[in-house]
Protein backbone atom coordinates (compact mmCIF):
# COMPACT_ATOMS: atom_id res chain seq x y z
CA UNK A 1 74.96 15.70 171.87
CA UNK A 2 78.09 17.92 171.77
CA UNK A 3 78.66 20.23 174.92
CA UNK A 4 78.07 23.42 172.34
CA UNK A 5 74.13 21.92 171.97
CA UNK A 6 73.87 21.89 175.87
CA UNK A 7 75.03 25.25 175.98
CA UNK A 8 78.36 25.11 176.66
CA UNK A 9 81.60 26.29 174.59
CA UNK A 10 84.20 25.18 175.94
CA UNK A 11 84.20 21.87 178.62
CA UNK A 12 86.22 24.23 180.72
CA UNK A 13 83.33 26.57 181.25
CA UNK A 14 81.38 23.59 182.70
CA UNK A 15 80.15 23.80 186.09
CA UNK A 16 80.36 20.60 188.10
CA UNK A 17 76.76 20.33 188.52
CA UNK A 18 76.47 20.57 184.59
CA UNK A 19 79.02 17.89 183.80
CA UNK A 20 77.59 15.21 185.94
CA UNK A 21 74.53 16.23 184.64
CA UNK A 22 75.86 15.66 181.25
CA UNK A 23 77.53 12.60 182.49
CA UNK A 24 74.63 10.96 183.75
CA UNK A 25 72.67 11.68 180.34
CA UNK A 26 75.65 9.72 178.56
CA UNK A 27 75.09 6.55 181.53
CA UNK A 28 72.07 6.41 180.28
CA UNK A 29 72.43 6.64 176.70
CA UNK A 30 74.82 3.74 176.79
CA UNK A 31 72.86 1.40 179.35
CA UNK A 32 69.81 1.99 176.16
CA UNK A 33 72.07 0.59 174.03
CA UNK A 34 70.15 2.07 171.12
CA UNK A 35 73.25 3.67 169.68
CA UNK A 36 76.20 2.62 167.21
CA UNK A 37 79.20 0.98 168.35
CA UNK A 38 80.75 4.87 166.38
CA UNK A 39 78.42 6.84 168.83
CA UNK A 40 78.85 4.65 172.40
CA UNK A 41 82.27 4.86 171.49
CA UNK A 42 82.00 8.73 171.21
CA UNK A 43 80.07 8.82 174.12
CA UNK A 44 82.37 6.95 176.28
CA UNK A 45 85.10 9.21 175.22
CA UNK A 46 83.00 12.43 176.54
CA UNK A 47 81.96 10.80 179.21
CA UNK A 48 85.89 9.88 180.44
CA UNK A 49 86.88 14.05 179.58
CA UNK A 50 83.84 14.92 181.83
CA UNK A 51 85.20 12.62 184.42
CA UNK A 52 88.33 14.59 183.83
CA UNK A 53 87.14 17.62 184.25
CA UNK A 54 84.87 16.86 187.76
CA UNK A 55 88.43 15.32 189.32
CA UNK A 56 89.94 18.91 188.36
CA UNK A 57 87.21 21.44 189.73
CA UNK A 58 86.85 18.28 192.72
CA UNK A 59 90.82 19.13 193.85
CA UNK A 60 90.71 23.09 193.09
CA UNK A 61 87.93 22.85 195.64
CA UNK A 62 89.29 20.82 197.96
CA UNK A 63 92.62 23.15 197.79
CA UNK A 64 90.15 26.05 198.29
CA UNK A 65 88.96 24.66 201.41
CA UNK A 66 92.74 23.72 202.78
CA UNK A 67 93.62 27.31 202.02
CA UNK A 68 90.20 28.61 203.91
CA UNK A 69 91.07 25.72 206.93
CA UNK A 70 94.77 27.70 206.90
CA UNK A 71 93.73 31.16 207.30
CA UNK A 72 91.32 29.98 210.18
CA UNK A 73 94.05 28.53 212.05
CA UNK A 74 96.04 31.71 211.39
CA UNK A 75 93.28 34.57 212.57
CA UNK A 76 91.95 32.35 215.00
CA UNK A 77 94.76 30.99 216.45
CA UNK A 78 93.32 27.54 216.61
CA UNK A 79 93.84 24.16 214.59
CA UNK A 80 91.53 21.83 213.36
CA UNK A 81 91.83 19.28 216.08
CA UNK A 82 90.78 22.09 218.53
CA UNK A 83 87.73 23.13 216.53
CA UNK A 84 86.66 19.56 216.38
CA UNK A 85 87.67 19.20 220.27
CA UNK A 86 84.59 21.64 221.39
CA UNK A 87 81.48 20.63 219.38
């Protein structure tokens, strides 16, 4: 299936939770085996774009929470190491 038949227009649009989702359909398309060599092959090559695309919205959240971790340190006046220092 296509990402337009699981409701989805463009792969950028995915959520994470939706591509994994979609990723783990494909695992188990391929471990059937009841496919074409045409269609695994299709598969694998969605499957490797949805990889793509959870690495990307994986490092534009990590970069979110760096830029969060910042502004504590700024309005609290405290780093990391001192947060961790009190629990």
């Amino acid at each position: 299936m296509s990402n337009a038949e699981h409701g989805c227009d463009a792969e950028e649009e995915q959520s994470f939770e939706e591509a994994l989702e979609r990723l783990e359909e494909i695992a188990e398309a391929l471990e059937a085996g009841h496919i074409s060599l045409e269609q695994s092959l299709d598969l694998f090559q969605e499957g490797m774009d949805l990889i793509e695309r959870c690495g990307e919205i994986l490092e534009a959240a990590d970069g979110k929470i760096e830029e969060l971790i910042e502004i504590n340190e700024d309005v609290l006046g405290t780093t990391s190491l001192d947060l961790e220092q009190r629990e």
